[in-house]
N, C-alpha and C. Protein backbone atom coordinates (compact mmCIF):
# COMPACT_ATOMS: atom_id res chain seq x y z
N UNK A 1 -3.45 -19.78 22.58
CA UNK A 1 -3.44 -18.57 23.36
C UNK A 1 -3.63 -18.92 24.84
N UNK A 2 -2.27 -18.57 25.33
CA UNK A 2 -2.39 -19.16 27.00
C UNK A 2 -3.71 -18.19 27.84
N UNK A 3 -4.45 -17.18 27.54
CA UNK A 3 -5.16 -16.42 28.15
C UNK A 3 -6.37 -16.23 27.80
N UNK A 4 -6.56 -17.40 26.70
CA UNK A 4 -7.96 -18.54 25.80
C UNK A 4 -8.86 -18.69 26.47
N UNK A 5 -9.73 -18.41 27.37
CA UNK A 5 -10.26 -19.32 28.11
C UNK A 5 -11.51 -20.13 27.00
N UNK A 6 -12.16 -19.65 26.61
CA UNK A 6 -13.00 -20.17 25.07
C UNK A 6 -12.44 -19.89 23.86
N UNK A 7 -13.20 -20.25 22.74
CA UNK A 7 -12.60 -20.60 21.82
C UNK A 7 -12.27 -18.73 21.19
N UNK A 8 -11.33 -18.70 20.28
CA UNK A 8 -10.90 -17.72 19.97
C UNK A 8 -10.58 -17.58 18.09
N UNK A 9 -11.21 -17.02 17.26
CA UNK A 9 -11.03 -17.05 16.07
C UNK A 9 -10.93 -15.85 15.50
N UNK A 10 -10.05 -15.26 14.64
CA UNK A 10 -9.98 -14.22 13.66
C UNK A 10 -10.12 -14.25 12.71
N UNK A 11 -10.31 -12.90 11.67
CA UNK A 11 -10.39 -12.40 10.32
C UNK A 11 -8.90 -11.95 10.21
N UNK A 12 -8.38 -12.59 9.12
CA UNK A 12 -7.38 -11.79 8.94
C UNK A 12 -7.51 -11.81 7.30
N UNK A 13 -6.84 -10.11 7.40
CA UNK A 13 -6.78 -9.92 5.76
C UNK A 13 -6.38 -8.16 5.87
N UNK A 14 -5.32 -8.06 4.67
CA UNK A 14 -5.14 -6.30 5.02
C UNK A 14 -6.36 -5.75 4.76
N UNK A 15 -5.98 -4.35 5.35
CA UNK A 15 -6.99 -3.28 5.15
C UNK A 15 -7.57 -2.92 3.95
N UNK A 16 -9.01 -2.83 4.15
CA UNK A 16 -9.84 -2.79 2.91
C UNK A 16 -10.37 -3.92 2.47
N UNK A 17 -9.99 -5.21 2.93
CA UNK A 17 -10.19 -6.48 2.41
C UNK A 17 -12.18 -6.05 2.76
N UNK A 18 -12.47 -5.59 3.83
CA UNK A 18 -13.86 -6.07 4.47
C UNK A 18 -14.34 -6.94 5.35
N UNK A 19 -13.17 -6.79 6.12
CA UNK A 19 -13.06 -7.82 7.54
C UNK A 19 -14.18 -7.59 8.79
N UNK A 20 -14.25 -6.04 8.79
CA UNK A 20 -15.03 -5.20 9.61
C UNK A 20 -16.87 -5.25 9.06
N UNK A 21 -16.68 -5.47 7.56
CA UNK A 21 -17.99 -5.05 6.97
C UNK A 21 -18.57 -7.09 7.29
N UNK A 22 -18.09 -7.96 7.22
CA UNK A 22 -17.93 -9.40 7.15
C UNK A 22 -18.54 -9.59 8.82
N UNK A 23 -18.14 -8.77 9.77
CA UNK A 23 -18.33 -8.86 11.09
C UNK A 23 -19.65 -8.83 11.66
N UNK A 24 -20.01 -7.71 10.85
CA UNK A 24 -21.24 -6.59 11.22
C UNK A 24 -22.54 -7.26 10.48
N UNK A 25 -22.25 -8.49 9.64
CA UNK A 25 -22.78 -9.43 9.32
C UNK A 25 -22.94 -10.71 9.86
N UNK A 26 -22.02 -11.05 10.21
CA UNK A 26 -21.30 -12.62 10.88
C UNK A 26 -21.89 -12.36 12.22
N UNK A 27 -21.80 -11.67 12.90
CA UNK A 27 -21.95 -11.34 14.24
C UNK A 27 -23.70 -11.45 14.68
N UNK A 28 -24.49 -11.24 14.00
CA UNK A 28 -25.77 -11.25 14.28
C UNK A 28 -26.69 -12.69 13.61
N UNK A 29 -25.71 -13.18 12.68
CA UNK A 29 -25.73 -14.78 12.70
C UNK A 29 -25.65 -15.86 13.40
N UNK A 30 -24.95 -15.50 13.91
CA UNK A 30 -24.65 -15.88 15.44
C UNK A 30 -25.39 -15.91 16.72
N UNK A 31 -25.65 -14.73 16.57
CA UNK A 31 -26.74 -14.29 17.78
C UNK A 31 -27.94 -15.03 17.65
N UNK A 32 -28.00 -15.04 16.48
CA UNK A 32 -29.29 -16.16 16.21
C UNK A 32 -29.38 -17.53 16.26
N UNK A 33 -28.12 -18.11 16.39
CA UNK A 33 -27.70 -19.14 16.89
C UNK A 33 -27.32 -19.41 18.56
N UNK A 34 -27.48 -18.14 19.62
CA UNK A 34 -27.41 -18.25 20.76
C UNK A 34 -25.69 -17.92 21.50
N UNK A 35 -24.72 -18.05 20.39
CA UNK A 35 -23.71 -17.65 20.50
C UNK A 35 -23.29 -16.59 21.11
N UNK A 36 -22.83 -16.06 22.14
CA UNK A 36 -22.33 -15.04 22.64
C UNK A 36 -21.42 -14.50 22.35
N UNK A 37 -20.92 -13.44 21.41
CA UNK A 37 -19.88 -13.23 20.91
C UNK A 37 -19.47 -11.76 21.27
N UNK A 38 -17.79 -11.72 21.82
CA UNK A 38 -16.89 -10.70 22.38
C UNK A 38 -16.32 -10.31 20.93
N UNK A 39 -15.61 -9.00 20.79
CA UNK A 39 -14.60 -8.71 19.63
C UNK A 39 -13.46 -8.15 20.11
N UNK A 40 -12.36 -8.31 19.92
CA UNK A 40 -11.54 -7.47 19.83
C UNK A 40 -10.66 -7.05 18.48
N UNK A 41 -10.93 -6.01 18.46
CA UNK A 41 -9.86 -5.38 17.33
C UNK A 41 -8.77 -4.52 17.15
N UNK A 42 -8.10 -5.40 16.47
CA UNK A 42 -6.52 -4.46 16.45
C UNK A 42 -6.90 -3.02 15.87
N UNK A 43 -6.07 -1.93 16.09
CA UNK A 43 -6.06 -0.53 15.14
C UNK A 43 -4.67 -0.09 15.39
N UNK A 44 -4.02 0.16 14.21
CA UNK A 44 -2.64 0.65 13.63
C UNK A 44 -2.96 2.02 14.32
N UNK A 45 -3.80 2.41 14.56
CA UNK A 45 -3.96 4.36 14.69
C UNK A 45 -4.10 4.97 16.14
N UNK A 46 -3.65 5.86 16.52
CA UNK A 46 -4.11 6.28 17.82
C UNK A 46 -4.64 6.87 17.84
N UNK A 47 -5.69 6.03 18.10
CA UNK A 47 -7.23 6.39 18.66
C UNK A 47 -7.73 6.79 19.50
N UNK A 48 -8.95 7.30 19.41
CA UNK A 48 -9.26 8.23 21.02
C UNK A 48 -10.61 7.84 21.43
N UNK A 49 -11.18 7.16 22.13
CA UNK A 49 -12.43 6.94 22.52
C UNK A 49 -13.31 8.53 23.36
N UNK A 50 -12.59 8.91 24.03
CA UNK A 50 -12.88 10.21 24.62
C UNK A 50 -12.46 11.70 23.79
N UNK A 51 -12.83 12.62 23.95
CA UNK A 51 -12.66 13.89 23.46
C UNK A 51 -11.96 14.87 24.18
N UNK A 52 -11.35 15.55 23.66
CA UNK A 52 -10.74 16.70 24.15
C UNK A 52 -11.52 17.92 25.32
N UNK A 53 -11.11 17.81 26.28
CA UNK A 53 -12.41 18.74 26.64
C UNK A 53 -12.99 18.67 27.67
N UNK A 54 -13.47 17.09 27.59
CA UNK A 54 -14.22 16.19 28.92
C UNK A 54 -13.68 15.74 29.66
N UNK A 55 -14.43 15.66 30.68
CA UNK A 55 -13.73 14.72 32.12
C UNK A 55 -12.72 14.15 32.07
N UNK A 56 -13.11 13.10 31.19
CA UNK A 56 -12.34 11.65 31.40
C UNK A 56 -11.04 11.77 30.20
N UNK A 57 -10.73 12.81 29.52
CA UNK A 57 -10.11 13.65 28.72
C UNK A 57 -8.95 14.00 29.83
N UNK A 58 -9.57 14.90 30.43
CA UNK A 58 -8.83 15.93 31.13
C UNK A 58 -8.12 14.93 32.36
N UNK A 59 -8.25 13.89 32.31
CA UNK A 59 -8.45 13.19 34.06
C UNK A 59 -7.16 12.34 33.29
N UNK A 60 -7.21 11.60 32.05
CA UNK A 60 -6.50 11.27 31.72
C UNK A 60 -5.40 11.83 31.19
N UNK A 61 -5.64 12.91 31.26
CA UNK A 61 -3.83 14.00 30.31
C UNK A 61 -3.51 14.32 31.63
N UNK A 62 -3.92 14.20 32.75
CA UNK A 62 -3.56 14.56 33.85
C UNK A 62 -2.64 13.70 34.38
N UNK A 63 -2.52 12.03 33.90
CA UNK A 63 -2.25 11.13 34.66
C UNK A 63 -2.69 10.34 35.18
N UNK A 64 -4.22 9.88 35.17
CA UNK A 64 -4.42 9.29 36.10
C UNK A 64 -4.71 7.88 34.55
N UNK A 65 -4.37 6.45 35.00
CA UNK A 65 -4.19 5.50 34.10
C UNK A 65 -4.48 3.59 35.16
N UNK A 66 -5.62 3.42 34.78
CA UNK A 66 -6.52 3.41 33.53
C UNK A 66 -7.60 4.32 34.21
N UNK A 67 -8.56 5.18 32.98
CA UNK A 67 -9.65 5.63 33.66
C UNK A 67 -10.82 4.99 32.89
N UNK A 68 -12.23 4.71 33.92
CA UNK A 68 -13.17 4.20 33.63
C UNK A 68 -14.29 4.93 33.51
N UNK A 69 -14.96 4.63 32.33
CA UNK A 69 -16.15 5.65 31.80
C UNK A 69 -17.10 4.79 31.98
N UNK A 70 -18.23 4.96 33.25
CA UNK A 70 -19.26 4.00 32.96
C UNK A 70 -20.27 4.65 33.23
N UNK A 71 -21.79 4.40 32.65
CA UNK A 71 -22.93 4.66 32.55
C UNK A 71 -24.01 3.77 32.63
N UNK A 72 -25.50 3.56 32.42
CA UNK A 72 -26.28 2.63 32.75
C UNK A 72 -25.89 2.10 31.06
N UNK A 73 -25.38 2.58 30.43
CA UNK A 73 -25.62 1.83 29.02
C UNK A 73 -24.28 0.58 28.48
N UNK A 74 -23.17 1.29 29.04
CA UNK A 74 -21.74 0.78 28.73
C UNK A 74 -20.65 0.87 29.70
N UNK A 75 -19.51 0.10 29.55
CA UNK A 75 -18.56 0.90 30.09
C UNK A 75 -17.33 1.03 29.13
N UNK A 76 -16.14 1.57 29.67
CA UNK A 76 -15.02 1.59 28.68
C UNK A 76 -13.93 2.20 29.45
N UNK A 77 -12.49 1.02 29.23
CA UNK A 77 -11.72 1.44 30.16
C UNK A 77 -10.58 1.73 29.38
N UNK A 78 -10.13 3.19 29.67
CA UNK A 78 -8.61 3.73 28.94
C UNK A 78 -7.44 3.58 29.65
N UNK A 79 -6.55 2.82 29.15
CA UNK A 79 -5.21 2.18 29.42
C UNK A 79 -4.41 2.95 28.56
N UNK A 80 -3.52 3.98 29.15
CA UNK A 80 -2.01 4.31 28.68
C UNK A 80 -0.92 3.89 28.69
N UNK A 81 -0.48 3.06 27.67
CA UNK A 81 0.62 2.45 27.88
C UNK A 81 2.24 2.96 27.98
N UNK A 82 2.86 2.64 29.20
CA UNK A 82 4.01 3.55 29.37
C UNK A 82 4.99 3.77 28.12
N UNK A 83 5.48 2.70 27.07
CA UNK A 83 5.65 2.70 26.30
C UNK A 83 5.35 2.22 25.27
N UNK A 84 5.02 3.28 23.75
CA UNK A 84 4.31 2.11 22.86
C UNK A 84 4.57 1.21 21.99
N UNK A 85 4.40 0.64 21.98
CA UNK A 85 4.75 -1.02 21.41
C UNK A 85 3.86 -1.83 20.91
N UNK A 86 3.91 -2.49 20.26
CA UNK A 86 3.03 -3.35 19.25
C UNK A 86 2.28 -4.56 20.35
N UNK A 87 0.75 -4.33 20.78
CA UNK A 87 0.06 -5.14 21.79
C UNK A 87 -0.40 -6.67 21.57
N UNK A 88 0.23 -7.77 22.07
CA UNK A 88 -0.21 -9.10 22.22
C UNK A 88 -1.35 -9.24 22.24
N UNK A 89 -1.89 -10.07 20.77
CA UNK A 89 -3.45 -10.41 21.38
C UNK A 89 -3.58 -11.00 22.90
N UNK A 90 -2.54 -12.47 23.13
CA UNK A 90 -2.58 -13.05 24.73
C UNK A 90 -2.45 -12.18 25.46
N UNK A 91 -1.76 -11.26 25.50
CA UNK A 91 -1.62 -10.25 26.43
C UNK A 91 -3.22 -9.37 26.87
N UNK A 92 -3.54 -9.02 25.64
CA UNK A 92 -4.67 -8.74 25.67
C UNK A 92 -5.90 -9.09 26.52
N UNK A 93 -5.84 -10.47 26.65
CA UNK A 93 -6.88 -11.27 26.63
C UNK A 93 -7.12 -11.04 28.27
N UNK A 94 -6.03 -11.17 28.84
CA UNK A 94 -5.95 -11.21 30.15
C UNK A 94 -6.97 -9.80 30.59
N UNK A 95 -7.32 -8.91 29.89
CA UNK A 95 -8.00 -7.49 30.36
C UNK A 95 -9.81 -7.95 29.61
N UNK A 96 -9.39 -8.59 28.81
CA UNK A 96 -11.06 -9.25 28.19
C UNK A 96 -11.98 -9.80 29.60
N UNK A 97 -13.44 -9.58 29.74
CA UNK A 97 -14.25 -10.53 30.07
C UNK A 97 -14.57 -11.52 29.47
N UNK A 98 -13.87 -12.45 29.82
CA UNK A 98 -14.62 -13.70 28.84
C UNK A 98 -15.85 -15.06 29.62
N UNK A 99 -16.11 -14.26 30.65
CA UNK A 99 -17.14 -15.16 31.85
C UNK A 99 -18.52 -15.62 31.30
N UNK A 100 -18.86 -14.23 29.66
CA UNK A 100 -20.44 -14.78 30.18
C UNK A 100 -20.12 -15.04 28.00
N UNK A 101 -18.94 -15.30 27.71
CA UNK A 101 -19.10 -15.19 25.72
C UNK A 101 -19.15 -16.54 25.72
N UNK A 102 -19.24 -17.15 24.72
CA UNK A 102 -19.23 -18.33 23.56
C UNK A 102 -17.68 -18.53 23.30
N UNK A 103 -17.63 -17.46 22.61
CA UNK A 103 -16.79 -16.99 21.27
C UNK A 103 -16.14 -15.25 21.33
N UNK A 104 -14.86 -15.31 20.94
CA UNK A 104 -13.97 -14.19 20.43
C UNK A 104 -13.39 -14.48 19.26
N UNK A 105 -13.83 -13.05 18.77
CA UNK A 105 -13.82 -12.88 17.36
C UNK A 105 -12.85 -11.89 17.24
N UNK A 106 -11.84 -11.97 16.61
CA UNK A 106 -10.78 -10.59 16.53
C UNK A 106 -10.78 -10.54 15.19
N UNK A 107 -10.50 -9.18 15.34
CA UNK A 107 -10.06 -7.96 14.11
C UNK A 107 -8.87 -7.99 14.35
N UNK A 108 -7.88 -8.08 13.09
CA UNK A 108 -6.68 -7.98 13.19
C UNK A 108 -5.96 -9.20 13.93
N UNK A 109 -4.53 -8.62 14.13
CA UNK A 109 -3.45 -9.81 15.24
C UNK A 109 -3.06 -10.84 13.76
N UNK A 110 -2.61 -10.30 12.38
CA UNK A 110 -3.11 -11.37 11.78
C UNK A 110 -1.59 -11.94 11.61
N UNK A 111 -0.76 -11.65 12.52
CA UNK A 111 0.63 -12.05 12.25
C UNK A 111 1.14 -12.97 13.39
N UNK A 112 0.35 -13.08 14.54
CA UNK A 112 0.34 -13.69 15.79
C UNK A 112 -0.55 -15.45 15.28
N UNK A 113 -0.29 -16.17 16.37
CA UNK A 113 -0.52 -17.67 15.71
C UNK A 113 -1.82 -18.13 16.66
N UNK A 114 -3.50 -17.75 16.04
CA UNK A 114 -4.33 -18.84 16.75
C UNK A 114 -5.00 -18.86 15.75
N UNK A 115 -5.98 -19.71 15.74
CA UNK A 115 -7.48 -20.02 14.26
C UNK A 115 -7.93 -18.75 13.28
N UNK A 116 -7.52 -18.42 12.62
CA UNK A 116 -8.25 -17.59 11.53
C UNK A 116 -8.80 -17.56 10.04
N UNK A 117 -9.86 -17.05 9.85
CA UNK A 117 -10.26 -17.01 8.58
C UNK A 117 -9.36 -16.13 7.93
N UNK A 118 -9.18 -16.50 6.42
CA UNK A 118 -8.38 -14.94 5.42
C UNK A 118 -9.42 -15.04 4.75
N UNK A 119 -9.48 -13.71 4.68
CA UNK A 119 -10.40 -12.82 3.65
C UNK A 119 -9.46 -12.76 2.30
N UNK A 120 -9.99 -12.73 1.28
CA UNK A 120 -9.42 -12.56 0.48
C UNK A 120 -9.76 -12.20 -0.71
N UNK A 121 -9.99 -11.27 -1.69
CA UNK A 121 -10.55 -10.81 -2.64
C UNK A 121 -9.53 -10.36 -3.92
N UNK A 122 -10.02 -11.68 -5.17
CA UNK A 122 -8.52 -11.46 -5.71
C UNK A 122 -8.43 -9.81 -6.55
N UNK A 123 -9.67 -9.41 -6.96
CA UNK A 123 -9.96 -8.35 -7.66
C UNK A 123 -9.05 -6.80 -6.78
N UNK A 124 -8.62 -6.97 -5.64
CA UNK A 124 -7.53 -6.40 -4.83
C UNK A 124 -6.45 -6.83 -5.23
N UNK A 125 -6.29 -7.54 -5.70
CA UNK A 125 -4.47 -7.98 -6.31
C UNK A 125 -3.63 -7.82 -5.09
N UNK A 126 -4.14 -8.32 -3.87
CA UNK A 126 -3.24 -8.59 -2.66
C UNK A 126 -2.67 -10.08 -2.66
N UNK A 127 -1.47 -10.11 -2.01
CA UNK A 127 -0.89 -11.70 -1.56
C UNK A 127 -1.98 -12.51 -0.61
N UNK A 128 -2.12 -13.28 -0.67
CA UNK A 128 -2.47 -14.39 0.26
C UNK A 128 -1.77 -14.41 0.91
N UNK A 129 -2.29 -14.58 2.38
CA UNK A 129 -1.57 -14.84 3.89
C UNK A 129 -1.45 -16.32 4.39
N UNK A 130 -2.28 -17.09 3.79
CA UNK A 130 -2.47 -18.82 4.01
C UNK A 130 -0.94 -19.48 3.89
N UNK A 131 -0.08 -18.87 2.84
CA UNK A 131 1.11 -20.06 2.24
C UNK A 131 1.96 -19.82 3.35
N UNK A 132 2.26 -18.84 3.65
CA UNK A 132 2.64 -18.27 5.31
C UNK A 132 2.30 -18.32 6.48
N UNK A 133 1.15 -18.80 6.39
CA UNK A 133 0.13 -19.14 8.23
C UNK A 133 -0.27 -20.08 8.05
N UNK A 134 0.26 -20.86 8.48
CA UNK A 134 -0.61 -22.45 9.18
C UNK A 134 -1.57 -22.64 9.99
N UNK A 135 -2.01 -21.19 10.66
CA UNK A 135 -2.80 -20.69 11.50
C UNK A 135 -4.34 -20.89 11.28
N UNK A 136 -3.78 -20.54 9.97
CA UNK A 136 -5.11 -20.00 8.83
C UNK A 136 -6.06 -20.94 8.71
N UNK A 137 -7.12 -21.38 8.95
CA UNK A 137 -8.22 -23.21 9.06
C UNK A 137 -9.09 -22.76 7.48
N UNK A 138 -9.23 -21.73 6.96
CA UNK A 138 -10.46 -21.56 5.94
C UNK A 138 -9.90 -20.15 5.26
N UNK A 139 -10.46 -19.60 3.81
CA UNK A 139 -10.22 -19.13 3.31
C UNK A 139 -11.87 -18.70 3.07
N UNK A 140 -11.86 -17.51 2.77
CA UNK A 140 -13.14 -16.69 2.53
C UNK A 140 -12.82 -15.97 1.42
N UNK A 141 -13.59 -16.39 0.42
CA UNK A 141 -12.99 -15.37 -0.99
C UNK A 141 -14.41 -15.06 -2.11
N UNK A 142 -14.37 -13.95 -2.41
CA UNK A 142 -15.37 -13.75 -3.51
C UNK A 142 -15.02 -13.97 -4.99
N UNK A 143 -13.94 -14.78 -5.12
CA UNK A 143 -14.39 -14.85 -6.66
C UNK A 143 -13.19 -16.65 -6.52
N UNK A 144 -13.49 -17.55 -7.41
CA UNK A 144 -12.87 -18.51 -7.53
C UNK A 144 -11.02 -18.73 -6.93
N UNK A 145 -10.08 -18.99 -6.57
CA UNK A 145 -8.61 -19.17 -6.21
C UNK A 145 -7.79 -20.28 -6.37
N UNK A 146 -7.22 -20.33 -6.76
CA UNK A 146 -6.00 -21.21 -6.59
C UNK A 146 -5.52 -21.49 -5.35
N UNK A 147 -5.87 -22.25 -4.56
CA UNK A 147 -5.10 -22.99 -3.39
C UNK A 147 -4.33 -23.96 -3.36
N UNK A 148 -2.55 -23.95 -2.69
CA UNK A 148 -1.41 -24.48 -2.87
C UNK A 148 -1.51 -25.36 -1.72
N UNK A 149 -2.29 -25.54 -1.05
CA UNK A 149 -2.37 -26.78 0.10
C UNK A 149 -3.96 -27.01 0.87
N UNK A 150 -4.16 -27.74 1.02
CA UNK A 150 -5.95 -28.23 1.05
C UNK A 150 -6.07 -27.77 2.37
N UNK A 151 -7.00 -26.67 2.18
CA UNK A 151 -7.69 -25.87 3.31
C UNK A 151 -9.28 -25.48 2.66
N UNK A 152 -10.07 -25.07 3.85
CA UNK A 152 -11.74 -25.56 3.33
C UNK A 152 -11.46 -23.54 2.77
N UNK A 153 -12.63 -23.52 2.11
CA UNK A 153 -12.54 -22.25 1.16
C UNK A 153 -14.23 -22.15 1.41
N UNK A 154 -14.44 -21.00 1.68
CA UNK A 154 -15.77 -20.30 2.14
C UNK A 154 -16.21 -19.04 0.94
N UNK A 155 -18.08 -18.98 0.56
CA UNK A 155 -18.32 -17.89 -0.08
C UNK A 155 -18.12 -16.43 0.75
N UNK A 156 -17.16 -15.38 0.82
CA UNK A 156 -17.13 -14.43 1.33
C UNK A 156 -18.82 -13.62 0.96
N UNK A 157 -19.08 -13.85 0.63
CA UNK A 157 -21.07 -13.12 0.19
C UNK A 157 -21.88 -14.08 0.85
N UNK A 158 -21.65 -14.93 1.10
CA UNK A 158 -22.78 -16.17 2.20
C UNK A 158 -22.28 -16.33 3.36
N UNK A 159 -23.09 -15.21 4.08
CA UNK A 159 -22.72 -15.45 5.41
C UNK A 159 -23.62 -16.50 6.32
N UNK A 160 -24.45 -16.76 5.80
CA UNK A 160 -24.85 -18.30 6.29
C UNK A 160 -23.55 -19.26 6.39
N UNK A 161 -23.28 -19.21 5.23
CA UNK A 161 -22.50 -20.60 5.04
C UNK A 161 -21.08 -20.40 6.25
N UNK A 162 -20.64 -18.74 6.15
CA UNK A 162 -19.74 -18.95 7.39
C UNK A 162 -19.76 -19.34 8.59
N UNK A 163 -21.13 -18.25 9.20
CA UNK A 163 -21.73 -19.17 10.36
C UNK A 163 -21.71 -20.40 10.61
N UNK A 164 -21.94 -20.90 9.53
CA UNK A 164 -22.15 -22.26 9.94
C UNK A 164 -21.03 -22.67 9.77
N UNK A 165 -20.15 -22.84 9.15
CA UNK A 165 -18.54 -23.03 9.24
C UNK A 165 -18.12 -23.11 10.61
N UNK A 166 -18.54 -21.63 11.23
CA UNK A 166 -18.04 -21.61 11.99
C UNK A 166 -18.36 -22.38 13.84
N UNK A 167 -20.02 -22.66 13.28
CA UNK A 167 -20.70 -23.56 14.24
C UNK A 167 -20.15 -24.84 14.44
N UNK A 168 -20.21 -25.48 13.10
CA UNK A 168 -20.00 -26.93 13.12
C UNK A 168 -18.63 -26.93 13.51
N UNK A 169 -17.63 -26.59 12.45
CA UNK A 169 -16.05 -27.02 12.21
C UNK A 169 -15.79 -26.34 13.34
N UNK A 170 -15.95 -25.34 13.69
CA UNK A 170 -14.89 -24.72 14.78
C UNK A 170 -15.98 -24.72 16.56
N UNK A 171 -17.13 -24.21 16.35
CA UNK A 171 -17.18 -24.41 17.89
C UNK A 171 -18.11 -25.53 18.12
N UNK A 172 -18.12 -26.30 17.00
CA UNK A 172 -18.84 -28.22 17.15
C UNK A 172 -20.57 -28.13 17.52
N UNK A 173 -21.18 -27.26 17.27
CA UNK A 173 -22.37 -26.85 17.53
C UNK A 173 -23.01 -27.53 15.90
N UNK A 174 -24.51 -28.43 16.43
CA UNK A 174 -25.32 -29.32 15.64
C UNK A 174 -26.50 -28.89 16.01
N UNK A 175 -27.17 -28.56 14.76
CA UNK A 175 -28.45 -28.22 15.34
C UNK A 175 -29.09 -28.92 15.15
């Protein structure tokens, strides 16, 4: 990813896999390891961070693009895109802060080519994305698999063990 500046790793796996629920876990593992970790996540849906009604609502149906919502707690900036089209994670990246992270962790992008975990749960009777992505460094699965080319395979229920996967093998961190 030309717009990489640190290291950059995803979850990929369709919807429902528990990519999001895996995060909300993974993510504070981390933290405990000192890791600074950014997210970005893809969403198929158009979404609305603001409400109908309000300011930054009204400011934006008006035209005005991007508008910025900030407070002592957060900020959040809405970008309308002139036409819509399916968004580049690299592309992306370029609007990320990445000055003060470790690590980016994305949701989704799972068809685009940088480091990702697949989730994978065979009791879903979904395809595997690995025989198709070379991308793919590890496999995360809750119940035993058949793998067609030697890639490391992770307990999707031990999120220790990912963390640390993801310490050692990917951002070279020894404690």
């Amino acid at each position: 990813m030309k717009h990489a500046l640190i290291p950059i790793l995803g979850l990929a796996a369709p919807s429902g896999t528990g990519k999001t629920t895996l995060l909300t876990q993974l993510i504070p593992q981390l933290k405990q390891h000192d890791i600074r970790v950014g997210l970005i996540k893809h969403s198929h849906h158009n979404f609305q961070i603001d409400k109908p009604g309000k300011d930054s609502f009204r400011l934006r149906e008006a035209g005005a693009t991007p508008v910025m919502l900030v407070s002592s707690h957060r900020r959040a900036i809405i970008t309308e895109f002139a036409t819509p089209e399916e968004p580049s994670l690299n592309e992306q990246l370029k609007y990320f802060d990445q000055s003060s992270l470790d690590l980016i962790l994305v949701e989704g992008f799972k068809s685009e080519t940088f480091p990702k975990i697949e989730l994978h749960r065979p009791s879903l009777e979904l395809a595997q994305l690995y025989p198709d992505d070379s991308s793919i460094i590890a496999i995360a699965t809750d119940h035993e698999i058949s793998i067609k080319r030697e890639i490391i395979t992770l307990d999707l229920n031990n999120i220790p063990q990912i963390a640390d996967f993801i310490l050692r093998t990917f951002l070279k961190k020894h404690d």
